[in-house]
Protein backbone atom coordinates (compact mmCIF):
# COMPACT_ATOMS: atom_id res chain seq x y z
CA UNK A 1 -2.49 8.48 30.90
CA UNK A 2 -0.05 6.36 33.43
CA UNK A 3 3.57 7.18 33.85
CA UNK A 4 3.88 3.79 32.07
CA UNK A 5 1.84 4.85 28.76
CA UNK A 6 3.67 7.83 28.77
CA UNK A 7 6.83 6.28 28.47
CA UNK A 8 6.08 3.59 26.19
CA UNK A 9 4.47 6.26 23.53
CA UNK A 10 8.04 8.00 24.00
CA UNK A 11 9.87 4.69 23.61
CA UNK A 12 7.83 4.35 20.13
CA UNK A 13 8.32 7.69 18.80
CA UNK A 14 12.10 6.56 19.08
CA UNK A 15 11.61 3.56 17.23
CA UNK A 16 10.54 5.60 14.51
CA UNK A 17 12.85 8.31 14.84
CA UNK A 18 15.69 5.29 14.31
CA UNK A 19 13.79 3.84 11.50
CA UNK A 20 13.13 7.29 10.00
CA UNK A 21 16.41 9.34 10.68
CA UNK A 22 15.06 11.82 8.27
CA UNK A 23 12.01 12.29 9.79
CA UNK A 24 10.79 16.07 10.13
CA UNK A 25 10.80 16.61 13.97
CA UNK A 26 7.15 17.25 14.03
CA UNK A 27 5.95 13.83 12.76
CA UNK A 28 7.96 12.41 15.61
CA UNK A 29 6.32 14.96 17.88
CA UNK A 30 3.00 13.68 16.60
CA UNK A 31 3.48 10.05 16.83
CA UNK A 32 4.44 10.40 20.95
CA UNK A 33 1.48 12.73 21.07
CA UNK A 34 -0.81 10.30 19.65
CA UNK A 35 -1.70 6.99 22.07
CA UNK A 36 -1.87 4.61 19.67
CA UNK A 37 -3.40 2.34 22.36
CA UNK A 38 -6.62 4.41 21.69
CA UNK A 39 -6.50 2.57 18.51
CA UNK A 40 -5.99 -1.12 18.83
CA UNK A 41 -9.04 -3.17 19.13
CA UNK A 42 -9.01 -5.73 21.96
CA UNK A 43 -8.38 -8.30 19.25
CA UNK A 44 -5.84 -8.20 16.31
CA UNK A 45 -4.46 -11.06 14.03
CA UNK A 46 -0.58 -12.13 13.57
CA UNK A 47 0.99 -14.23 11.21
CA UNK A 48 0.36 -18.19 11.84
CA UNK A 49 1.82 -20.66 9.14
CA UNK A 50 0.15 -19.39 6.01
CA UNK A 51 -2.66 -17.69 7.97
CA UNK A 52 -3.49 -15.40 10.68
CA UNK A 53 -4.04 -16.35 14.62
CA UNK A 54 -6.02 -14.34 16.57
CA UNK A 55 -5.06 -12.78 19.48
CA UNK A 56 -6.71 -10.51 22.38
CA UNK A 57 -5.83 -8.65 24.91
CA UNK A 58 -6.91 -10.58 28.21
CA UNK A 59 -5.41 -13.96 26.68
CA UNK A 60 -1.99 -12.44 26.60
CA UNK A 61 -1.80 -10.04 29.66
CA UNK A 62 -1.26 -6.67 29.49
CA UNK A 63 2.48 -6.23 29.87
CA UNK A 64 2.58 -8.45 26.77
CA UNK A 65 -0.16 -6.69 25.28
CA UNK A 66 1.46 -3.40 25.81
CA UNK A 67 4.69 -4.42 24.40
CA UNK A 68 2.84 -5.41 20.93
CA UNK A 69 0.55 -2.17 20.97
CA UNK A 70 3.71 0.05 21.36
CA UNK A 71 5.77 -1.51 18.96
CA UNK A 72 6.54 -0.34 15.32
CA UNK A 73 4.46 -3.12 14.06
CA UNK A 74 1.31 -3.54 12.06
CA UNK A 75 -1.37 -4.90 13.59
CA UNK A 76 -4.15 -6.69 11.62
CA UNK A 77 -7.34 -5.64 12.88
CA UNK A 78 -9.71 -7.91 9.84
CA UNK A 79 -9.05 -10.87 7.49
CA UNK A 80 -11.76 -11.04 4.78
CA UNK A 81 -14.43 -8.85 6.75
CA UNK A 82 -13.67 -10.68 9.76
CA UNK A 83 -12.52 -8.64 13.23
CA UNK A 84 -10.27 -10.11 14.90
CA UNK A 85 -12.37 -10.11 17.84
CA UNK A 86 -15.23 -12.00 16.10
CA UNK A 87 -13.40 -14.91 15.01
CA UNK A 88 -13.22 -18.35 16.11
CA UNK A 89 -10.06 -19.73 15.61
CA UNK A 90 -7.43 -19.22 13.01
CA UNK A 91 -8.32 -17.61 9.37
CA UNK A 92 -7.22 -17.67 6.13
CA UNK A 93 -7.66 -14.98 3.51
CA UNK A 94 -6.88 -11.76 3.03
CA UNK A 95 -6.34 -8.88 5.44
CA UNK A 96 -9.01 -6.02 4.54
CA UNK A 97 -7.87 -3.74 7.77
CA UNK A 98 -5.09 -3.11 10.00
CA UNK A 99 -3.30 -1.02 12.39
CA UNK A 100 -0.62 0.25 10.27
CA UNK A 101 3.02 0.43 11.49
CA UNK A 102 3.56 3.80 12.79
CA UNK A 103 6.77 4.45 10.73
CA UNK A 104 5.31 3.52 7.73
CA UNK A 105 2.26 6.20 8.40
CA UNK A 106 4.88 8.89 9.46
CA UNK A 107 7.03 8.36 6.54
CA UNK A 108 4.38 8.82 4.04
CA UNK A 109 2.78 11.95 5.57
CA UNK A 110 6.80 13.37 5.54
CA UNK A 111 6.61 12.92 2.34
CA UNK A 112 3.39 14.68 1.39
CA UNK A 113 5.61 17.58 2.74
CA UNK A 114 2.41 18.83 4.73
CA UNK A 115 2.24 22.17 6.05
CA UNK A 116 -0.30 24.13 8.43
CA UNK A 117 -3.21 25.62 6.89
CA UNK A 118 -3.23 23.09 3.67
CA UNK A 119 -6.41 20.83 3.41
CA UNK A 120 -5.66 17.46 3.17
CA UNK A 121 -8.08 14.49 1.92
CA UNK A 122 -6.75 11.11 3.39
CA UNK A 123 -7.89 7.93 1.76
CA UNK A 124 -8.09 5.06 4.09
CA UNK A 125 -9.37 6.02 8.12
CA UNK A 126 -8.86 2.52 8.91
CA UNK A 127 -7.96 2.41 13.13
CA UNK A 128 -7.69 6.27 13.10
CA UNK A 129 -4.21 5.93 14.28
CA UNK A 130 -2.61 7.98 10.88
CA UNK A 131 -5.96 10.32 10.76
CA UNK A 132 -5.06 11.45 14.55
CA UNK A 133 -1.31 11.71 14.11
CA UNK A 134 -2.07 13.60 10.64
CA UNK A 135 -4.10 15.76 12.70
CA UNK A 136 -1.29 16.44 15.41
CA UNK A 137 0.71 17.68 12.11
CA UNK A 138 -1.80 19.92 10.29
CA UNK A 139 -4.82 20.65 12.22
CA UNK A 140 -7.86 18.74 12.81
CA UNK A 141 -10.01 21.37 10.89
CA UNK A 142 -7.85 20.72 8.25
CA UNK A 143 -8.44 16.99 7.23
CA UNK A 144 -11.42 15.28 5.78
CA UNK A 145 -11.08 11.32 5.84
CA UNK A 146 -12.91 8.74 4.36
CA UNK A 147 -13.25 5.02 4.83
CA UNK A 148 -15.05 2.72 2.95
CA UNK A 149 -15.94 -0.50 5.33
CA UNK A 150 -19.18 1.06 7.33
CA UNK A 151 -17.86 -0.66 10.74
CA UNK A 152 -14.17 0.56 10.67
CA UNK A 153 -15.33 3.83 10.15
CA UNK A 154 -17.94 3.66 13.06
CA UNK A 155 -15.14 2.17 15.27
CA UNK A 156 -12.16 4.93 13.66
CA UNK A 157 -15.07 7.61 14.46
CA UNK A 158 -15.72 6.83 18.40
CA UNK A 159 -11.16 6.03 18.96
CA UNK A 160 -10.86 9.61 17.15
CA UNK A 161 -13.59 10.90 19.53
CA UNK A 162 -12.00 9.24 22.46
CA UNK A 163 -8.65 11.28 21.90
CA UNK A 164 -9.76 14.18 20.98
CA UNK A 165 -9.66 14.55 17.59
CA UNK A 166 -12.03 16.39 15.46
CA UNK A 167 -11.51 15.76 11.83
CA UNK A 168 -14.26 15.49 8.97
CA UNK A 169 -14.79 12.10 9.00
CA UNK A 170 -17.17 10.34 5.57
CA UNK A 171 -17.90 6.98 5.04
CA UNK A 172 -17.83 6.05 1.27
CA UNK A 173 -15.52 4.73 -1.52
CA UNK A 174 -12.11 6.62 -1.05
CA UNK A 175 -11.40 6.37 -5.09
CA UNK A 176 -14.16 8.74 -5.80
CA UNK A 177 -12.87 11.02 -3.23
CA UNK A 178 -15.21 13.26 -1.35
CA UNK A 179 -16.11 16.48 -3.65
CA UNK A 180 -18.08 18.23 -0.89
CA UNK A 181 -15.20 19.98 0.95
CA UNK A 182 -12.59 20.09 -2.39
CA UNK A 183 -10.38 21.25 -3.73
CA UNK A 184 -7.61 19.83 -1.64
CA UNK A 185 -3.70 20.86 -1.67
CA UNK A 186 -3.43 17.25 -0.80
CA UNK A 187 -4.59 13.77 -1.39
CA UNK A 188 -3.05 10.96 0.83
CA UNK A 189 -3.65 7.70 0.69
CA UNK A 190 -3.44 5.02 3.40
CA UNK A 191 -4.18 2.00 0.82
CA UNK A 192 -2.49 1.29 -2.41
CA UNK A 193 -3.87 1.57 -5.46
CA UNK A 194 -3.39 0.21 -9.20
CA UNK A 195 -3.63 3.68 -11.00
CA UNK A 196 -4.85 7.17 -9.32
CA UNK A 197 -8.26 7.38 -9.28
CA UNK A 198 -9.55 9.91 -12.38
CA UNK A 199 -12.21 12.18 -9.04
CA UNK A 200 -8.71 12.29 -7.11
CA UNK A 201 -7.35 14.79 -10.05
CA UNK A 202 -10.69 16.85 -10.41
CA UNK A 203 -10.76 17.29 -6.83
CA UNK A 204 -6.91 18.42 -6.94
CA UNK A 205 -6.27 22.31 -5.80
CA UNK A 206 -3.65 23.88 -8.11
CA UNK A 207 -0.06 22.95 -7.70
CA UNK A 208 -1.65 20.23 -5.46
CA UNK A 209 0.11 16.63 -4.56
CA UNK A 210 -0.54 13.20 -4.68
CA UNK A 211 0.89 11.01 -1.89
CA UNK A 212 0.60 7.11 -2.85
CA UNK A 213 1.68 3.81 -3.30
CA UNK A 214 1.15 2.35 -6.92
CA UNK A 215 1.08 -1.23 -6.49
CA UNK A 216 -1.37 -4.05 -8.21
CA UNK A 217 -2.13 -7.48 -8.72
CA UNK A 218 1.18 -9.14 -8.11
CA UNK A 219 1.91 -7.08 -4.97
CA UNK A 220 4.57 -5.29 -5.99
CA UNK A 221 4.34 -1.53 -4.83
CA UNK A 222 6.15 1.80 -5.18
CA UNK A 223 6.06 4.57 -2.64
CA UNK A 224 5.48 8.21 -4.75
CA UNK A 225 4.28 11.61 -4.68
CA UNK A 226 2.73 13.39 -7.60
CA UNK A 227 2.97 16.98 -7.99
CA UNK A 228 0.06 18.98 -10.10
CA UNK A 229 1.87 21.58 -13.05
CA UNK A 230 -0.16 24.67 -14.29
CA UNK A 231 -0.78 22.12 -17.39
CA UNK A 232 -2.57 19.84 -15.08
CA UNK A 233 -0.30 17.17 -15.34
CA UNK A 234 0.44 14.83 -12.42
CA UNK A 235 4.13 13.76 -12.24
CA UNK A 236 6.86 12.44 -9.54
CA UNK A 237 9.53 10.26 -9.01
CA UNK A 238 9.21 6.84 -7.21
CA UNK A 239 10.86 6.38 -3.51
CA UNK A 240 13.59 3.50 -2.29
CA UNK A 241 11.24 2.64 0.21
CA UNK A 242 10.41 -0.97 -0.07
CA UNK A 243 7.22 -0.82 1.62
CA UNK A 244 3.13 -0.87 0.70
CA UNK A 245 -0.73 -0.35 1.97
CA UNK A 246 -3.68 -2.91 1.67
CA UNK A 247 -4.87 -2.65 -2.03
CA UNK A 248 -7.59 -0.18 -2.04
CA UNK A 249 -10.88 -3.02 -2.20
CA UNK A 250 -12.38 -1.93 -5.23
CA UNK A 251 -8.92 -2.47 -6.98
CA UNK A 252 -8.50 -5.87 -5.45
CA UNK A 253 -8.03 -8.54 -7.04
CA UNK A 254 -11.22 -10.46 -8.54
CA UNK A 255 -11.98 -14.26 -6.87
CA UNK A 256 -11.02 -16.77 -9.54
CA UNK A 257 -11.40 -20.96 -9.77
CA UNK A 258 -8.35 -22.99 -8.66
CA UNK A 259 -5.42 -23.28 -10.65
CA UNK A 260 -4.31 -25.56 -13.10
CA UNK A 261 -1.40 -25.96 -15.05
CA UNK A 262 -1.69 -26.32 -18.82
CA UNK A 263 1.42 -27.31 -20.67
CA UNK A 264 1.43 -24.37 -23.34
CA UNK A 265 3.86 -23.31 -25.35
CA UNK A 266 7.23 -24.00 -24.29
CA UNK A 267 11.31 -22.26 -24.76
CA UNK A 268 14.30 -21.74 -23.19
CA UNK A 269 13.98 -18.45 -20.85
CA UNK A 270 16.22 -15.68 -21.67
CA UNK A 271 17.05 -14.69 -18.29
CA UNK A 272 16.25 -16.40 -14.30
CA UNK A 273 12.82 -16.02 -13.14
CA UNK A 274 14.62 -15.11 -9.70
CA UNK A 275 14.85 -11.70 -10.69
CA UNK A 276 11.31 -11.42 -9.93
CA UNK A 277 12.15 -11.75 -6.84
CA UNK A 278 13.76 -8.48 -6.30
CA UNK A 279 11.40 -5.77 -5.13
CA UNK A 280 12.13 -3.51 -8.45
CA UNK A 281 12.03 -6.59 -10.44
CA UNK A 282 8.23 -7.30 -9.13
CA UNK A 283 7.55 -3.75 -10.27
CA UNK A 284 9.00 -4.21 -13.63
CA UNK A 285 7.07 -7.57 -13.58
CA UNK A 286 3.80 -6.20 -12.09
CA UNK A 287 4.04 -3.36 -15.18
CA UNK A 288 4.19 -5.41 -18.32
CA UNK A 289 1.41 -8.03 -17.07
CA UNK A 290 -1.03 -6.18 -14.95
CA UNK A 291 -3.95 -7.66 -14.61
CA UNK A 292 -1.62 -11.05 -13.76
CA UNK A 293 -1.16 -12.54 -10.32
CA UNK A 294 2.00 -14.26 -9.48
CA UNK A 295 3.36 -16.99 -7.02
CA UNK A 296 6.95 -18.46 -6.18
CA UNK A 297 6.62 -22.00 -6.10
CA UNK A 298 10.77 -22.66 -4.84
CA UNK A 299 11.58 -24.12 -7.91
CA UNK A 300 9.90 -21.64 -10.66
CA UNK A 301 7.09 -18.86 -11.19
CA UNK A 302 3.58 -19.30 -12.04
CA UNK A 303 1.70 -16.35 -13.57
CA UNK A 304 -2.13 -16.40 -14.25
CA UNK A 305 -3.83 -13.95 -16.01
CA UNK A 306 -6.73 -12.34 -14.18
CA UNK A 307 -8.85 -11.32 -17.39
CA UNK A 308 -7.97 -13.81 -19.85
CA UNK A 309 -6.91 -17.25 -18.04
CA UNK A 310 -3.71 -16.97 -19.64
CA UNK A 311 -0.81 -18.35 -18.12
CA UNK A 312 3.18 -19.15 -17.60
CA UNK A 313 4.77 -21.10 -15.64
CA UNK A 314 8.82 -21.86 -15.10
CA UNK A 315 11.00 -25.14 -14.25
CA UNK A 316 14.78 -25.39 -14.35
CA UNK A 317 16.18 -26.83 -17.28
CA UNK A 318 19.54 -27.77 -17.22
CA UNK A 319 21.60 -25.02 -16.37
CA UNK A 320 18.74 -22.49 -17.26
CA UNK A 321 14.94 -22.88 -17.33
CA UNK A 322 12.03 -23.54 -19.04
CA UNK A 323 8.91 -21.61 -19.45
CA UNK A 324 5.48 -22.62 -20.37
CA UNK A 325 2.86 -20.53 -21.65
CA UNK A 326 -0.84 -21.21 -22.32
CA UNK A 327 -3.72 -18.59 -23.36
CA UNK A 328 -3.87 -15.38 -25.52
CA UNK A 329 -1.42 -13.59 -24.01
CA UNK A 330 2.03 -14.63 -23.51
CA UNK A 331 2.59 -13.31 -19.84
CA UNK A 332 6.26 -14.44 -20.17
CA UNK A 333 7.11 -12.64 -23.07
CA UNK A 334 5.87 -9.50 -21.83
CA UNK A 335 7.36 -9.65 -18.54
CA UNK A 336 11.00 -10.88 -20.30
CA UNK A 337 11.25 -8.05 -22.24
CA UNK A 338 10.33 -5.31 -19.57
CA UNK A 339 12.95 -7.11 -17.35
CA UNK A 340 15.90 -7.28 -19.96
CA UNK A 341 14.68 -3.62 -20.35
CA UNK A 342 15.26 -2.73 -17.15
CA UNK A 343 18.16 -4.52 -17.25
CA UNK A 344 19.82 -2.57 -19.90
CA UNK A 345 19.06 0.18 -17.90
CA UNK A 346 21.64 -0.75 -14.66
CA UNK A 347 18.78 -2.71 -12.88
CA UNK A 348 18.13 0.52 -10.79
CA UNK A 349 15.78 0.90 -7.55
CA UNK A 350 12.60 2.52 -7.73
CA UNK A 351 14.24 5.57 -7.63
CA UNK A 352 15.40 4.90 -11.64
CA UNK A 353 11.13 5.04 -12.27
CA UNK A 354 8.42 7.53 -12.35
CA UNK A 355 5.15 8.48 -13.47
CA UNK A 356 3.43 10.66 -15.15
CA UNK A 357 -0.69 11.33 -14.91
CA UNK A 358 -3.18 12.66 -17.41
CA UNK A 359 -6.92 12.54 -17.63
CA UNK A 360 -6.21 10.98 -20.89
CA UNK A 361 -3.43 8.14 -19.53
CA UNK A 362 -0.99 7.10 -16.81
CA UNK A 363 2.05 6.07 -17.11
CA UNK A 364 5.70 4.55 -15.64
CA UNK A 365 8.43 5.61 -16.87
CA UNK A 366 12.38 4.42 -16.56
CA UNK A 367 14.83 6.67 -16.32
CA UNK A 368 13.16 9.81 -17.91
CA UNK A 369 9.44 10.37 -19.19
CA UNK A 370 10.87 10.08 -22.68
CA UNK A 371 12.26 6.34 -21.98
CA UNK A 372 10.50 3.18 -21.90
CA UNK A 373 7.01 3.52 -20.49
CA UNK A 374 4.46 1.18 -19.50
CA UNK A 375 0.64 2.62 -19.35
CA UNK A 376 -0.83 1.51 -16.28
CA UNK A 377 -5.00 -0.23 -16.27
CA UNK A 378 -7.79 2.10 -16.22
């Protein structure tokens, strides 16, 4: 390690430090210990109009290359299966892997409230970067992680080997958890997910957690930790933080025809579609129609139903607007009411919701687990 490394690994443990002012010391400890320039591919992919450039090392030089490795940024190693490294000019699509910011991965392993001696399952290897500083914090004999694309986990298996990291490493679906080395005093996952997997709870030690973030088909997401009772009941409060992982791939969404707009049903809204646009507004949204996508078009919403074709769509009307709704299941209505709900209720942050987990159901709650609920998909 260079004088120059050394410095720039301290310069981005500060960056997280000032992001994270409530950081326990020893995550910040872990993320200068941790070169996270073992774990950034030669190639990564950044933002370019509505898709993603790629961009290597030797065409940008390695000052500037050094400045984007050691920045609290996430880097997109893979857009639809596609290293960045492999492809030939710009893509469009989805991104399916990534170098995740490194205050986002200490934040969420702060919250797990980790301690020495506690196995930990994390879902999602991806780089490596979060399984190495995870194993800074805990112990390497400690943590079992699992990935589920074959190639990251090769490549995550020889940048953990490279810096001297020893954890369990499995390559397999993350949802189904990996029963050989349960129980575990803690599950953590580095993707989101629509509802907690029903293996992650069987493979729960007692008084175990659940670190997480809910999120789903309209990309809406909720930071939380669930706590395991002597009843077996999984429960927690939802965090401020307005921040998410990839969607875990099996709970992606499905690929779907091009969309069309049918005229439907039409009526006066009962409140602006803009309040989707607030992040606990998408949640609210994202609750009552789950299995529903949704897109801002700058002058309205459109919602499309995953499972049914049903859709809604907005235009201003007036002073107010319009919606439209076509199919068996009127998106609109179900998201109105959830939002005047919420509504009633203050229009609180994430912090006003939580959720509750059962082998039999799973639910969000507002305000209490006695208020309104909404049960999340299977």
């Amino acid at each position: 390690m260079t004088a120059a490394t050394a410095r720039l690994r301290r310069d981005l443990a500060d960056q997280v430090a000032d992001t994270r002012p409530d950081l326990a010391p020893r995550w910040r400890e872990a993320v200068a210990a941790v070169d996270r320039g073992v774990f950034i591919p030669s190639a990564v992919y950044r933002p370019s109009g509505a898709g993603w450039e790629p961009v290597s090392r030797a065409e940008v030089g390695e000052e500037e290359w050094l400045r984007m490795v050691y920045r609290d940024r996430t880097w997109v190693t893979q857009v639809d299966g596609v290293d960045a490294a492999d492809a030939r000019g710009p893509m469009t699509g989805s991104p399916t892997s990534s170098a995740t910011l490194p205050s986002l991965v200490a934040r969420t392993l702060h919250l797990a409230g980790l301690r020495g001696g506690r196995r930990v399952l994390e879902v999602g290897t991806g780089t490596g970067y979060s399984t190495a500083v995870l194993c800074h914090g805990v112990g390497a004999e400690n943590v079992v992680s699992i990935e589920y694309d074959p190639a990251c986990a090769a490549a995550a298996a020889r940048n953990l080997e490279r810096a001297g990291c020893a954890p369990t490493l499995v390559t397999g679906d993350g949802l189904q958890g990996h029963k050989e080395h349960a129980d575990y005093d803690a599950i953590i996952a580095t993707c989101s997910v629509r509802s907690i997997p029903p293996a992650w709870l069987f493979q729960l030690a007692d008084r175990g957690s659940i670190t997480t973030t809910l999120s789903g088909w309209m990309l809406a997401a909720g930071l939380i930790r669930l706590t395991l009772d002597d009843d077996g009941v999984l429960s927690g409060r939802f965090e401020s933080d307005q921040i998410t992982y990839m969607l875990a791939r099996p709970h992606e969404r499905p690929p779907h025809s091009t969309f069309f707009r049918q005229e439907g049903r039409t009526r006066p809204t009962r409140l602006d579609p803009a309040l989707t646009e607030q992040w606990a507004g998408a949640f609210v949204a994202q609750l009552a129609a789950p299995s529903a996508e949704m897109l801002s078009t700058g002058d309205g919403l459109v919602l499309w139903d995953v499972a049914t074709g049903s859709q809604a769509w907005t235009e201003p009307s007036g002073s107010g607007w319009t919606v439209h709704q076509h199919g068996p299941l009127p998106l609109w209505d179900h998201i109105e009411d959830a939002l005047l709900t919420w509504q009633q209720q203050g229009c609180p942050d994430l912090t006003g919701f939580g959720m509750t987990v059962t082998f039999e159901e799973q639910r969000v709650w507002l305000g209490t687990p006695e208020g309104p609920s909404w049960q999340l998909p299977a």
